[in-house]
C-alpha atoms as a PDB file:
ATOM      1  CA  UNK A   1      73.256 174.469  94.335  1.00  0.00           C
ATOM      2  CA  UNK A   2      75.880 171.637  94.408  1.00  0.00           C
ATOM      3  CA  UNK A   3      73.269 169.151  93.279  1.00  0.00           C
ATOM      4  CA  UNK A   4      73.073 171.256  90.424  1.00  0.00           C
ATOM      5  CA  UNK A   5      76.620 171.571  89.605  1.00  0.00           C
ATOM      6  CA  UNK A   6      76.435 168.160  89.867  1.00  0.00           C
ATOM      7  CA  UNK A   7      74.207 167.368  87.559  1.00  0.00           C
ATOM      8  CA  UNK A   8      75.585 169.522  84.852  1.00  0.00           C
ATOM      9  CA  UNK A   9      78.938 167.688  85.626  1.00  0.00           C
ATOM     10  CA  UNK A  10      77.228 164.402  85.212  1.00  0.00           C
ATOM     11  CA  UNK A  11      75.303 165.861  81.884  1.00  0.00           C
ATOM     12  CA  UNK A  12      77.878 167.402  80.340  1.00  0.00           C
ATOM     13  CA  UNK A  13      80.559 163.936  80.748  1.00  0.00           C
ATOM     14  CA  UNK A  14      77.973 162.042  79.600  1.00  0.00           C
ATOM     15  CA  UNK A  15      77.459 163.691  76.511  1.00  0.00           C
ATOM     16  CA  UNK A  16      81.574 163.599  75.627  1.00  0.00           C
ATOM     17  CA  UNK A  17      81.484 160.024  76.433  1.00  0.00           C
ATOM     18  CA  UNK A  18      78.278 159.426  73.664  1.00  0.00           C
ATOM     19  CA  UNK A  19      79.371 161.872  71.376  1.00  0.00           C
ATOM     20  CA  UNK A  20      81.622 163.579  69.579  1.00  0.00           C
ATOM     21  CA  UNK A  21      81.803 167.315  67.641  1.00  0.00           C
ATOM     22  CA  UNK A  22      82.882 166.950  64.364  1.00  0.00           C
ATOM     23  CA  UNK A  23      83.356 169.771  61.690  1.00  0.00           C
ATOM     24  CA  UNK A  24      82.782 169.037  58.198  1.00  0.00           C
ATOM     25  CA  UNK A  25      86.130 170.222  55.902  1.00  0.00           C
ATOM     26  CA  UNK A  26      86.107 170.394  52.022  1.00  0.00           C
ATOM     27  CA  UNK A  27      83.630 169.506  49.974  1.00  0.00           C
ATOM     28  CA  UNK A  28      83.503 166.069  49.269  1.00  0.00           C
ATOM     29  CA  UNK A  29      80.302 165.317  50.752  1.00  0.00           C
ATOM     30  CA  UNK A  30      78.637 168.188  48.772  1.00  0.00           C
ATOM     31  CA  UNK A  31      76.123 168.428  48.287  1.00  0.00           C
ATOM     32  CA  UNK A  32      75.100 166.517  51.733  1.00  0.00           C
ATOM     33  CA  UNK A  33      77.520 168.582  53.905  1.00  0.00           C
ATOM     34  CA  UNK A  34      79.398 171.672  53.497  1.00  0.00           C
ATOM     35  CA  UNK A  35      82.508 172.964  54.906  1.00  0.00           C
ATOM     36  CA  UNK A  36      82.238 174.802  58.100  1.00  0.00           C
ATOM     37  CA  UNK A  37      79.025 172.807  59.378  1.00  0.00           C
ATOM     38  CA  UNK A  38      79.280 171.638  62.501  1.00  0.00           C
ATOM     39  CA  UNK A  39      77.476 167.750  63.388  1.00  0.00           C
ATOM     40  CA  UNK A  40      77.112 165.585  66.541  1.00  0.00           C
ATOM     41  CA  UNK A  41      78.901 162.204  65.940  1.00  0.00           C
ATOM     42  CA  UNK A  42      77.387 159.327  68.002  1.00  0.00           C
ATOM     43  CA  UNK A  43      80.085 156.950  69.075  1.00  0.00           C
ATOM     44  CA  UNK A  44      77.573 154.324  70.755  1.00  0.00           C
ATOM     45  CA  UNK A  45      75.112 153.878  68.216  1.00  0.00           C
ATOM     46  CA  UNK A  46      77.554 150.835  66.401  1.00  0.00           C
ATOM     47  CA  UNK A  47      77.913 148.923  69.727  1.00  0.00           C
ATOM     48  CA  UNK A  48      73.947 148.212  69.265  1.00  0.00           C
ATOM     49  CA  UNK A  49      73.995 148.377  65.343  1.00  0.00           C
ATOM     50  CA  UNK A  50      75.840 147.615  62.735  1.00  0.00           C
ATOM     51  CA  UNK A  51      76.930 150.263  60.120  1.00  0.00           C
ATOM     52  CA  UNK A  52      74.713 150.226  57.101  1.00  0.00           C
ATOM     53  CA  UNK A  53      74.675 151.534  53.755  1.00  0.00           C
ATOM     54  CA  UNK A  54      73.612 155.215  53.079  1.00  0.00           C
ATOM     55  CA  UNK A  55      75.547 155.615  56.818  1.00  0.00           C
ATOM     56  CA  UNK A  56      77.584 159.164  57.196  1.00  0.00           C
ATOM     57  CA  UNK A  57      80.332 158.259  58.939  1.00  0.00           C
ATOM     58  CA  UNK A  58      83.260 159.605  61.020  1.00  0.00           C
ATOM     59  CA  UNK A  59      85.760 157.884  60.908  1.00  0.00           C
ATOM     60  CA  UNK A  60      90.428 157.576  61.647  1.00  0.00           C
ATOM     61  CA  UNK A  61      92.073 157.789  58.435  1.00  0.00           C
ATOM     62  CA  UNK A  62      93.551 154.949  57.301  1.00  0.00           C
ATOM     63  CA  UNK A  63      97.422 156.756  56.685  1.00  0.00           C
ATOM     64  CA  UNK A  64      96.689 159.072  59.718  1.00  0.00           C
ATOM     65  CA  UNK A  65      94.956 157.422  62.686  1.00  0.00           C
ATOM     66  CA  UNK A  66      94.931 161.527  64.344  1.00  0.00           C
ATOM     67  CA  UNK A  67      93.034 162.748  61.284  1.00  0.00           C
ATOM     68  CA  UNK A  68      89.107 161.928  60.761  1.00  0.00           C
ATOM     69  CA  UNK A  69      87.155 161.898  57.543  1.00  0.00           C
ATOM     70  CA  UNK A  70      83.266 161.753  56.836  1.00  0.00           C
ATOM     71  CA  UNK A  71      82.124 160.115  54.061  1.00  0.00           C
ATOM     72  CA  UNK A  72      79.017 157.907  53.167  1.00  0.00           C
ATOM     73  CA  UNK A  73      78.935 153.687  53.282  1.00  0.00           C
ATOM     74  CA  UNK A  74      78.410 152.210  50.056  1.00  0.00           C
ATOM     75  CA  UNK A  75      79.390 148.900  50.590  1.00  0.00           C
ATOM     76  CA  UNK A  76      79.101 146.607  53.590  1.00  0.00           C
ATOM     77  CA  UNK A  77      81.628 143.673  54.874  1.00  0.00           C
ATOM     78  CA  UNK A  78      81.222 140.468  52.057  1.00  0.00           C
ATOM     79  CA  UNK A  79      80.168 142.497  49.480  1.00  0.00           C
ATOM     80  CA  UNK A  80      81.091 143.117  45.594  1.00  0.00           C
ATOM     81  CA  UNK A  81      81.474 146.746  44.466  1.00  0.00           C
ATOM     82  CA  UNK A  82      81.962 147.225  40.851  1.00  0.00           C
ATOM     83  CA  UNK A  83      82.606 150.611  39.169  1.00  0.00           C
ATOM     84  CA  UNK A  84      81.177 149.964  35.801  1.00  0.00           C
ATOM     85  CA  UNK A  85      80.940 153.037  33.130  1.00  0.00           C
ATOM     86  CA  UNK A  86      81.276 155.127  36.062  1.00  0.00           C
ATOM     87  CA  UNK A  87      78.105 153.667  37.704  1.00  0.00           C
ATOM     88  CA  UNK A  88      78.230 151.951  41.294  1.00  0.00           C
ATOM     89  CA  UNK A  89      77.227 148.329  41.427  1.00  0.00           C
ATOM     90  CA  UNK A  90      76.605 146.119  44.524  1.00  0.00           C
ATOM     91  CA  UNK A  91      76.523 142.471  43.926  1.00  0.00           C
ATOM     92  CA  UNK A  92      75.494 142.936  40.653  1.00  0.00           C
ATOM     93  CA  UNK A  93      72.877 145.615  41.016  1.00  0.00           C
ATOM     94  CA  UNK A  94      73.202 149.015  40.081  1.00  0.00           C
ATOM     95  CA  UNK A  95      72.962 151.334  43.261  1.00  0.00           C
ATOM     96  CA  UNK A  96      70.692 153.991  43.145  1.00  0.00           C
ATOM     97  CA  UNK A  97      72.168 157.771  44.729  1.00  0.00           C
ATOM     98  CA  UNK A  98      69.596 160.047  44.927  1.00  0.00           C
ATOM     99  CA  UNK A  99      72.552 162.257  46.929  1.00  0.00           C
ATOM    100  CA  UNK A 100      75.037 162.857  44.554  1.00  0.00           C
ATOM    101  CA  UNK A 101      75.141 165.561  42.135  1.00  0.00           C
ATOM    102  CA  UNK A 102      77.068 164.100  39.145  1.00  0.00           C
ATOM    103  CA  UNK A 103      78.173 161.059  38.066  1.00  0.00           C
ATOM    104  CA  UNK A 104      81.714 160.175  38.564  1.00  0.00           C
ATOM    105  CA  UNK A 105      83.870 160.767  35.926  1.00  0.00           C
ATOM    106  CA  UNK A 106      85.364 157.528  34.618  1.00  0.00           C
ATOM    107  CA  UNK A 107      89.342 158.872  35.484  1.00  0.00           C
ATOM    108  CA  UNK A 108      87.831 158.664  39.203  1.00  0.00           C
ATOM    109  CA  UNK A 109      85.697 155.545  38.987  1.00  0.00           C
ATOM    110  CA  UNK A 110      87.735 153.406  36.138  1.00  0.00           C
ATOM    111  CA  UNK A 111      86.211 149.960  35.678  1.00  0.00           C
ATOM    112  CA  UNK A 112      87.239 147.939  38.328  1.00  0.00           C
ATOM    113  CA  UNK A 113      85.618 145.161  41.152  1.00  0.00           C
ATOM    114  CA  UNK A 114      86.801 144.683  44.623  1.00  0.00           C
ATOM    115  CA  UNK A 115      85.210 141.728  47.148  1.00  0.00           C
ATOM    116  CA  UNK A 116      85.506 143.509  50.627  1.00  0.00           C
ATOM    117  CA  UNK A 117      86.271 141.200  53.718  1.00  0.00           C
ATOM    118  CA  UNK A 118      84.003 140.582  56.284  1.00  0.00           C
ATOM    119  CA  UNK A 119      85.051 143.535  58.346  1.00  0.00           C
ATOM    120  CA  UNK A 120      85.327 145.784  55.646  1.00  0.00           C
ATOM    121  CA  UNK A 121      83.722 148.946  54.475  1.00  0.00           C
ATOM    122  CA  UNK A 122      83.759 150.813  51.521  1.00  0.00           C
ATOM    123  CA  UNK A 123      83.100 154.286  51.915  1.00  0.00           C
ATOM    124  CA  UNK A 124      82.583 157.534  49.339  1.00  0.00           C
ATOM    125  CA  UNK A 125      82.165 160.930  49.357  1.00  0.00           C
ATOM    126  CA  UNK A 126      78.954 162.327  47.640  1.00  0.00           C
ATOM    127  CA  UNK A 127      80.890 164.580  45.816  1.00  0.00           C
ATOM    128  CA  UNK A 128      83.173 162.109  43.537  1.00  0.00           C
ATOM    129  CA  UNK A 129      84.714 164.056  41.812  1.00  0.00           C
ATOM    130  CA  UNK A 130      86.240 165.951  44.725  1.00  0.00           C
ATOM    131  CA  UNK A 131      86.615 163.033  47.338  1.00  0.00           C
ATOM    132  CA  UNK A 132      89.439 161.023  48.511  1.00  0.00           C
ATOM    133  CA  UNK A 133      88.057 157.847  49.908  1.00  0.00           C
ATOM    134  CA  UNK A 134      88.136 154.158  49.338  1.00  0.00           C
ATOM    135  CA  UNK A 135      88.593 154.323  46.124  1.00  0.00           C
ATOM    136  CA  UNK A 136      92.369 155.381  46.737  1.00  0.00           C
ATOM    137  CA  UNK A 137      92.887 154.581  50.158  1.00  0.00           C
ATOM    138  CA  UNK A 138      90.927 151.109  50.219  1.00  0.00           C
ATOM    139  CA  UNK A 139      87.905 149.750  52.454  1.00  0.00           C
ATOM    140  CA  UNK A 140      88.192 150.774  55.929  1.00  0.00           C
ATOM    141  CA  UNK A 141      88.107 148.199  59.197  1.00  0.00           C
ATOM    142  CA  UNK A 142      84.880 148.810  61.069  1.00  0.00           C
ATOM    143  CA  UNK A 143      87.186 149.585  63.994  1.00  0.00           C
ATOM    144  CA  UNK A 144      88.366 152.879  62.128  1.00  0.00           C
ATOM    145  CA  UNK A 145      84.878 154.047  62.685  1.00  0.00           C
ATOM    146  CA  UNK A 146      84.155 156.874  65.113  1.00  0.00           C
ATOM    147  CA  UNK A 147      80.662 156.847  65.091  1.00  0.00           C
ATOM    148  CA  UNK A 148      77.738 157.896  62.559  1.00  0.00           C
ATOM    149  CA  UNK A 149      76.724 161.646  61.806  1.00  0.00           C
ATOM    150  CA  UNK A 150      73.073 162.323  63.246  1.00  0.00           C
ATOM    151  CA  UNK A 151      72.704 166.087  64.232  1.00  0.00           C
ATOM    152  CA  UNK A 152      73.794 169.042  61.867  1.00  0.00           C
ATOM    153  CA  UNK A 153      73.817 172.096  64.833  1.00  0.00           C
ATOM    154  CA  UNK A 154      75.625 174.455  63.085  1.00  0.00           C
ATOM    155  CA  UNK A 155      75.079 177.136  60.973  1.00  0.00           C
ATOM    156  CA  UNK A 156      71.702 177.112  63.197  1.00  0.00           C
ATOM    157  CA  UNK A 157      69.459 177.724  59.783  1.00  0.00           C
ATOM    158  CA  UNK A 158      70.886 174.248  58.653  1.00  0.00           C
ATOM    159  CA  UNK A 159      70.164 172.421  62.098  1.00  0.00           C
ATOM    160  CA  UNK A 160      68.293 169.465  61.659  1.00  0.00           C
ATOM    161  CA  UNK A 161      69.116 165.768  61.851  1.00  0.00           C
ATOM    162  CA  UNK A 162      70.978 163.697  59.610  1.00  0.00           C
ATOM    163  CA  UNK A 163      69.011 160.531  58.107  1.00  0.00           C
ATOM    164  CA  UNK A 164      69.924 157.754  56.580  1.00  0.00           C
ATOM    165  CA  UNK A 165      69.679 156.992  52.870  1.00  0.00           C
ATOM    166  CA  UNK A 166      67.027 154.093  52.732  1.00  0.00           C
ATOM    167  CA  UNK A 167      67.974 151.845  50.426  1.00  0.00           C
ATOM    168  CA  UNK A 168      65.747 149.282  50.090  1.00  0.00           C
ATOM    169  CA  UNK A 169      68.159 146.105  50.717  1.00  0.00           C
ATOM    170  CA  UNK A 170      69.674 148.084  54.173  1.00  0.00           C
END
């Protein structure tokens, strides 16, 4: 009986060390995520990897260190994002979201390019219209970020996990 206890002690630390609860307010990443789902954040999967594009991400808010966001990587550290006609360029190319549900309107995505630094991210909600995110509050450091969004476990009819957007340069 106390090897059990045990165990589940063991289990249940390890788990809170690896991950982290997060649940999912407002609805910038609509149509991805919805408010009042509940995900599994894992905080060790960026000491193997590094953050990619098409990445959900948790991460400390750049005015309030106590408050987390989730919102999707568009651009990585060295890059060029351009808002162009309210279209999303990366170095030059036009990126393709297959996960938003409208364009952005061009009072939230004026014209306008930014070169990120080499620990920089830019991150968006997929919901643009309706999203606070670099676009007002700048690129984040990669140190602001918690950990990446993998398991959706509540409501349970939505559980599932959370994949990556493949894009085909990351």
């Amino acid at each position: 009986m106390l090897e059990r206890l045990a165990l589940i002690i063991a289990v249940y630390i390890l788990v809170n060390i690896v991950t982290v609860r997060f649940v999912v307010e407002g609805a910038s990443m609509h149509p991805t995520l919805t408010t009042g789902q509940f995900l599994v954040v894992n905080r060790l999967q960026y000491t193997v990897d590094d953050p990619q594009r098409g990445d959900i991400v948790v991460f400390h808010a750049p005015a309030n260190p106590q408050q987390d966001f989730i919102k999707r990587i568009i651009a990585l550290p060295g890059e060029t994002i351009e808002f162009r006609a309210s279209a999303v360029y990366i170095d030059g190319q036009l990126l393709n979201e297959p996960y938003i549900n409208e364009a952005c309107i061009i009072q939230r995505c004026p014209d306008s390019i930014l070169l990120l630094g080499y620990d920089e991210y830019f991150v968006m909600g997929d919901n643009r219209n309706r999203s606070s995110d670099s676009r007002q509050f700048g690129a984040i450091e990669r140190n602001r970020i918690v950990g990446a969004a993998t398991l959706r476990y509540w409501p349970p009819t939505q559980l599932g996990w959370i994949h990556r957007i493949g894009f085909p340069d990351g």
